[in-house]
Protein backbone atom coordinates (compact mmCIF):
# COMPACT_ATOMS: atom_id res chain seq x y z
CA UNK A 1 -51.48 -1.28 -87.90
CA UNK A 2 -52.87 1.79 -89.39
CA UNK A 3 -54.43 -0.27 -92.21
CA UNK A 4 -56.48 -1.98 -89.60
CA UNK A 5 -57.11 0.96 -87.21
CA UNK A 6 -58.93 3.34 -89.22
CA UNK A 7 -61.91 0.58 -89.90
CA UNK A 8 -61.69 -0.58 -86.37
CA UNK A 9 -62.70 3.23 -85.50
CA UNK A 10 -64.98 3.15 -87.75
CA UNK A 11 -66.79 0.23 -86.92
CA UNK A 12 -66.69 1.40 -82.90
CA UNK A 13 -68.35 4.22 -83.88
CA UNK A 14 -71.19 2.30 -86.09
CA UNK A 15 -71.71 0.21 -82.58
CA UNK A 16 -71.87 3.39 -80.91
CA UNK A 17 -74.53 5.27 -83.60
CA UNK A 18 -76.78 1.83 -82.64
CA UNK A 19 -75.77 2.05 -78.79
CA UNK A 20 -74.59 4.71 -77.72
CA UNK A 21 -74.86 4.00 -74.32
CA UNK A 22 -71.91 0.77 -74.57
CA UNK A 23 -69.13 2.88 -73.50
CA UNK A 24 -68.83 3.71 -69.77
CA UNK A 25 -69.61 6.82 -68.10
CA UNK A 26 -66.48 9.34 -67.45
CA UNK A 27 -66.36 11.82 -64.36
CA UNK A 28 -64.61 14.69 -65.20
CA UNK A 29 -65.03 17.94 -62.94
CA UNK A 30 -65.73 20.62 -65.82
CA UNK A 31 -69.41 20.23 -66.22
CA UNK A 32 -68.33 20.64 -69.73
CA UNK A 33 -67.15 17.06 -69.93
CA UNK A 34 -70.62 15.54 -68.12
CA UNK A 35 -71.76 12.59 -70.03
CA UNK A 36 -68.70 11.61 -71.82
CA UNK A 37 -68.81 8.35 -72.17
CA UNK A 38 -65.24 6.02 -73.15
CA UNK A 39 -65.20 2.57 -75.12
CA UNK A 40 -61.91 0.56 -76.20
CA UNK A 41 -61.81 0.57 -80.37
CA UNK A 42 -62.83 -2.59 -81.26
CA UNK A 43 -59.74 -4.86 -81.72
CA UNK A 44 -57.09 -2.35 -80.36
CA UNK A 45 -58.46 -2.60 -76.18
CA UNK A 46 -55.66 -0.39 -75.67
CA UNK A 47 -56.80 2.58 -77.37
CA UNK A 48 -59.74 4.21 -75.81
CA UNK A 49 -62.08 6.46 -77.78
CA UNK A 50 -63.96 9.32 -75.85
CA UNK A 51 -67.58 10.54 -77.05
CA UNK A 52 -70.40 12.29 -76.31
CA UNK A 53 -73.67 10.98 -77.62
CA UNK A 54 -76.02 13.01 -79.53
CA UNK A 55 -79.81 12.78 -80.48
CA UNK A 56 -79.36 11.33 -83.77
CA UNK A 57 -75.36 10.35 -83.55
CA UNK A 58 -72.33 10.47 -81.37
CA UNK A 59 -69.48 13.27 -81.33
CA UNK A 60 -66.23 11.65 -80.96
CA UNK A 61 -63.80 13.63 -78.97
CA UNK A 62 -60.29 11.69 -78.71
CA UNK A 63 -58.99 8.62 -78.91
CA UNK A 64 -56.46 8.40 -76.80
CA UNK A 65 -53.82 4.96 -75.82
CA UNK A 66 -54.67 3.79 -72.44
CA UNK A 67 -51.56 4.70 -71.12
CA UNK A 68 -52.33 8.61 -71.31
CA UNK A 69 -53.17 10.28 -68.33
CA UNK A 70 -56.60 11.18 -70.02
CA UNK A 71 -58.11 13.15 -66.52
CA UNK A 72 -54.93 15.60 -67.32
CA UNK A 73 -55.61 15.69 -71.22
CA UNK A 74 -59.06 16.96 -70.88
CA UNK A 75 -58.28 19.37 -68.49
C-alpha cells in the first residue's frame, strides 16, 4: 500500500496546485482553520487530505483516514 500511497498524494496534490478549489469547504470554529478545504487522495477515498490553498500553491495540513474524528483532531 505504501508503494502506491505516496504517488497517489502526490498526484492529489498536483490536481490541487491546478484546482485548488476541488476539495470541499471545512467549517471549523477557530477562525484559524477558515478556508480549509478536504479532498479524498486519489485512489485511497478513505483517506482524506486537509489543505489550505495558497496564491501560487496549496499547504497541506493532514491527511487523515476517514474514520478519525477530524473536528476533534484540529481542535
Amino acid at each position: 500500500m505504501a508503494a502506491r500511497f505516496v504517488p497517489a498524494v502526490e498526484e492529489t496534490c498536483v490536481q490541487l496546485v491546478a484546482l485548488p478549489g476541488l476539495g470541499s469547504v471545512r467549517h471549523f470554529r477557530q477562525e484559524s482553520l477558515q478556508g480549509v478545504r478536504m479532498i479524498p487522495v486519489t485512489g485511497f477515498e478513505h483517506y482524506l487530505l486537509f489543505y489550505t490553498a495558497l496564491p501560487t500553491t496549496v499547504k497541506v495540513l493532514r491527511i487523515l483516514h476517514a474514520a478519525r474524528d477530524f473536528p476533534t483532531i484540529f481542535r
